[in-house]
C-alpha atoms as a PDB file:
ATOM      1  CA  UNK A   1       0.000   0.000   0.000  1.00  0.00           C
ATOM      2  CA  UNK A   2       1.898   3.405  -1.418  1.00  0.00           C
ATOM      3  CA  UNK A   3       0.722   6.078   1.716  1.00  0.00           C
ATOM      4  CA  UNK A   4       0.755   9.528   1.145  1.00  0.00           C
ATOM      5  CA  UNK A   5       3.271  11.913   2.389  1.00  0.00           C
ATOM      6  CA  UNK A   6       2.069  13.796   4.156  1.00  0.00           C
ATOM      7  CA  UNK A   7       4.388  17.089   3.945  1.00  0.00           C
ATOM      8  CA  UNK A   8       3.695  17.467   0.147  1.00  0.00           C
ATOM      9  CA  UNK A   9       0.623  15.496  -0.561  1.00  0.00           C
ATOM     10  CA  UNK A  10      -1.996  19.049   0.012  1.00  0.00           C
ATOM     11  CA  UNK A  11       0.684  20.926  -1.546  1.00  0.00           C
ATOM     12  CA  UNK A  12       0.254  18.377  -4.679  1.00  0.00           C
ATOM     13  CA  UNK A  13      -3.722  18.078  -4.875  1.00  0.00           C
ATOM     14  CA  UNK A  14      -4.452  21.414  -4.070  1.00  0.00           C
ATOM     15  CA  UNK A  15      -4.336  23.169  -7.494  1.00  0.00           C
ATOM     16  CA  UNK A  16      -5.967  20.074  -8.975  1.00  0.00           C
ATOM     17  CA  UNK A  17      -8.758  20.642  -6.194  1.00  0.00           C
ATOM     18  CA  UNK A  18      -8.631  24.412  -6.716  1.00  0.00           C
ATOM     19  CA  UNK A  19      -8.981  24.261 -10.102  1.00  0.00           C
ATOM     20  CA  UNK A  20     -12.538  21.116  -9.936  1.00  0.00           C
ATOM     21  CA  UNK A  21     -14.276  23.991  -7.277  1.00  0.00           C
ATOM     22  CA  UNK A  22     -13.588  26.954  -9.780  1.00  0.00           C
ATOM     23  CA  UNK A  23     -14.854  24.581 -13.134  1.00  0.00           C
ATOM     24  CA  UNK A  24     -18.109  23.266 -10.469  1.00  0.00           C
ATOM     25  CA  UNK A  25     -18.881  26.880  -9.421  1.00  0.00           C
ATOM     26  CA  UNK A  26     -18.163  28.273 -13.288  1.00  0.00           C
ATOM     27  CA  UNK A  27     -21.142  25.346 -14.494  1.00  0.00           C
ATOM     28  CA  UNK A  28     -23.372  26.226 -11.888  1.00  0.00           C
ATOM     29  CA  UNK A  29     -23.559  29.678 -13.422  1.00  0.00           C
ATOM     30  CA  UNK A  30     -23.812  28.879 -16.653  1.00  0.00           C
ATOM     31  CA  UNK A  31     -26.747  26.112 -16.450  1.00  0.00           C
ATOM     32  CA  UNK A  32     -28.954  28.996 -13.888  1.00  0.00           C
ATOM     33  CA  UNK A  33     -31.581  29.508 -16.728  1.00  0.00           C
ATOM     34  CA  UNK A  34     -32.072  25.963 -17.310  1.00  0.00           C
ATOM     35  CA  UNK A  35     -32.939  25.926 -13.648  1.00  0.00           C
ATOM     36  CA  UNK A  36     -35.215  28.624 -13.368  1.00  0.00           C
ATOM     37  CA  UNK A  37     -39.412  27.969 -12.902  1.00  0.00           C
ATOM     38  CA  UNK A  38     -40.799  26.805 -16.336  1.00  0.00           C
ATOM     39  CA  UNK A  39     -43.586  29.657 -17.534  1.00  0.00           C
ATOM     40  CA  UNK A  40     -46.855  29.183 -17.745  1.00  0.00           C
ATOM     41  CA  UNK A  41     -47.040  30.103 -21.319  1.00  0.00           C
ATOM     42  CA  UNK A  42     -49.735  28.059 -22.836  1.00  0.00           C
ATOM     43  CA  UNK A  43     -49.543  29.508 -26.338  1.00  0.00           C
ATOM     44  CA  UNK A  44     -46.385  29.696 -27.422  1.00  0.00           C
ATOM     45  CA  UNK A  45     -45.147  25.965 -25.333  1.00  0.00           C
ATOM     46  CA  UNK A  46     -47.685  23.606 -25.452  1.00  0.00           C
ATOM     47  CA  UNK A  47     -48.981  20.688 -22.858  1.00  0.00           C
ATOM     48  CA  UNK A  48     -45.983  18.061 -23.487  1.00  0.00           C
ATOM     49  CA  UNK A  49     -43.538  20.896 -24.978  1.00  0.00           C
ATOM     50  CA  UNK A  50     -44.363  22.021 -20.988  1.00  0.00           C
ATOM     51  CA  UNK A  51     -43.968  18.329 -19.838  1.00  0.00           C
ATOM     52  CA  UNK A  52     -40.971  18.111 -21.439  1.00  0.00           C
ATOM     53  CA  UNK A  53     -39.265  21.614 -19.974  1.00  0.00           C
ATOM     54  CA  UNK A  54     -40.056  20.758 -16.941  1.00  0.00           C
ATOM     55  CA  UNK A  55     -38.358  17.597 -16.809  1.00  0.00           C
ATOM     56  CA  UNK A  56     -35.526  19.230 -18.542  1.00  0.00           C
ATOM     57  CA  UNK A  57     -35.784  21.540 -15.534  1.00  0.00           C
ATOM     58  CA  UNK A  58     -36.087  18.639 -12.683  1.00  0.00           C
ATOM     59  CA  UNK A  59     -33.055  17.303 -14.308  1.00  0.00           C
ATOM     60  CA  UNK A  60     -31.202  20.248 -14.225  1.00  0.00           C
ATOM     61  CA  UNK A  61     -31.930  20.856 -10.667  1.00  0.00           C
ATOM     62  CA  UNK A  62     -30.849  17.338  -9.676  1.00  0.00           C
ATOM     63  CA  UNK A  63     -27.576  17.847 -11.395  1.00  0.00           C
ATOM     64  CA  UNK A  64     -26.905  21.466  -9.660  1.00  0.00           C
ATOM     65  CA  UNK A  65     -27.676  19.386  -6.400  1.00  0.00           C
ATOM     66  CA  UNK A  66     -25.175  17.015  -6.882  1.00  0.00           C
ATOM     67  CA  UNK A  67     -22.767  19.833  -8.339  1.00  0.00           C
ATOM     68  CA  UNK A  68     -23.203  21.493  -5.185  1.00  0.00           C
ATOM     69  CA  UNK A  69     -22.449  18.281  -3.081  1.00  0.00           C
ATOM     70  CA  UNK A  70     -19.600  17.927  -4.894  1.00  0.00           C
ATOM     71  CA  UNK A  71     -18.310  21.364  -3.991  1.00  0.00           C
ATOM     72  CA  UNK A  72     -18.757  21.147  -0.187  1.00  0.00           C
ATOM     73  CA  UNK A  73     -16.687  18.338  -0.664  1.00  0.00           C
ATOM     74  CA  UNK A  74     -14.261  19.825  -2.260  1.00  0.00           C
ATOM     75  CA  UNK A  75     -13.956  22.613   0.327  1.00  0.00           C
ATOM     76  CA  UNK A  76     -13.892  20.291   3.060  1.00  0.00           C
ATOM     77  CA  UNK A  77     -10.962  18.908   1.412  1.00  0.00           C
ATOM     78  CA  UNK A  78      -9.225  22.041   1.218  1.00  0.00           C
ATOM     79  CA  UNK A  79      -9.793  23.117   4.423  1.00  0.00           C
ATOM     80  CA  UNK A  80      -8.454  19.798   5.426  1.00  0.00           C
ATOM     81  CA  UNK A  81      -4.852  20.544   3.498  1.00  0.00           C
ATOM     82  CA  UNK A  82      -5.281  24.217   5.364  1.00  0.00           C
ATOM     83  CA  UNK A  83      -5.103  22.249   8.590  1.00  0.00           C
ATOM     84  CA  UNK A  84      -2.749  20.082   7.732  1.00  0.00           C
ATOM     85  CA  UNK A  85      -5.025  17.197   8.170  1.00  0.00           C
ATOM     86  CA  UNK A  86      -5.537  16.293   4.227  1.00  0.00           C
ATOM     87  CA  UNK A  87      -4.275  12.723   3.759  1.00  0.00           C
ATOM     88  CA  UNK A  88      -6.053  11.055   6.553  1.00  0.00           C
ATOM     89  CA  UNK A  89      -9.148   9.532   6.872  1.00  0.00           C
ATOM     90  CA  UNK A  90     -11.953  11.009   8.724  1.00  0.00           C
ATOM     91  CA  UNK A  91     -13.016   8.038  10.515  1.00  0.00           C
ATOM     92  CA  UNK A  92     -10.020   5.964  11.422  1.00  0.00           C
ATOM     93  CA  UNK A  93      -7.392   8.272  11.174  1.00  0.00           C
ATOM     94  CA  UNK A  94      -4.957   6.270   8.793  1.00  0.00           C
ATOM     95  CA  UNK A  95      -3.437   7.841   5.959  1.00  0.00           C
ATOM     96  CA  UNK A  96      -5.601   7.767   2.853  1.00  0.00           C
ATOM     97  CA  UNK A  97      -4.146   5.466  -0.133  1.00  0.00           C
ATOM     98  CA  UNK A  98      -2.112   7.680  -2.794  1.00  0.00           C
ATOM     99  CA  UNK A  99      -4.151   6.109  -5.446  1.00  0.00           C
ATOM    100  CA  UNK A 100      -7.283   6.728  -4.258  1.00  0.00           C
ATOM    101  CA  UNK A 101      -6.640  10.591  -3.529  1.00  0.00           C
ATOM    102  CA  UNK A 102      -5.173  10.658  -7.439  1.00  0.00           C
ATOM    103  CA  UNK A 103      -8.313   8.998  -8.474  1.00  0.00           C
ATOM    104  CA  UNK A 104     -10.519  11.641  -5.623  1.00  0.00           C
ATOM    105  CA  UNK A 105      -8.315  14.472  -3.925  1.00  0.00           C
ATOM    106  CA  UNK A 106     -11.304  14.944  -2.370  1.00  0.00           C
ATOM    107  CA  UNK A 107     -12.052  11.570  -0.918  1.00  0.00           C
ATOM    108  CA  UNK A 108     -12.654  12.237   3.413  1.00  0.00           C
ATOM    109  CA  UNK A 109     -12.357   8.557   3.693  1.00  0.00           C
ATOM    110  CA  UNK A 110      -9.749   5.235   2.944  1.00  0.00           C
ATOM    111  CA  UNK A 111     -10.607   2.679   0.800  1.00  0.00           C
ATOM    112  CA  UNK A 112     -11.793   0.298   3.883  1.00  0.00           C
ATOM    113  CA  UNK A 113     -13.397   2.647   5.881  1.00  0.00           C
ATOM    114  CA  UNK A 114     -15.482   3.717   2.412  1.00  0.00           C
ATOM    115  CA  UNK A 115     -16.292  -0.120   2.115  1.00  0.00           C
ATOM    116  CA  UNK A 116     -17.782  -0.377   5.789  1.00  0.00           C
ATOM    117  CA  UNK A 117     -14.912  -2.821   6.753  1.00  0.00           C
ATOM    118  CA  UNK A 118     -13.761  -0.464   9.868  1.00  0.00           C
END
């Protein structure tokens, strides 16, 4: 198991998890209108041209909920490398596998405590 090290491992994820938040917060702006409260227009959209906006909408609003997820995790990571506590898992305290902060920089969590073995 390759551990991280825990000097340079923040210093080494934090642009890559600087640079997710700012492409997560730059999506979230440009996907408002798709978003926003389908109008009640019913001459220019009709009944299933309405049926389908709004699931458009719906969809849209499930993926800016996720987006958002995504971003408090993010943040929580950073704040983590601010601490000096990035690297280590949240519930056991062991230092996160290097391969799975590549694969996440965000992940809070090792590989067996994510798995419910711990």
């Amino acid at each position: 198991m390759i551990l991280p090290d825990n000097g340079n491992t923040g210093g080494r994820f934090e642009p890559k998890l600087r640079a997710e938040i700012d492409e997560l917060r730059a999506q979230s702006g440009a996907t408002t209108s798709d978003r926003a409260p389908v109008a009640l227009d019913q001459q220019s959209v009709g009944r299933l041209s309405r049926m389908d906006a709004m699931q458009a909408q719906a969809m849209a609003q499930a993926t800016e909920r996720r987006r958002h997820q995504r971003i408090q995790q993010v943040e929580a990571a950073l704040k983590r490398i601010g601490a000096g506590e990035y690297g280590f898992c949240l519930s056991c305290g062991d230092a996160i596998e290097m391969r799975r902060l590549e694969a996440d920089p965000a992940a809070p969590l090792c590989l067996s405590c994510s798995r419910g073995e711990r």
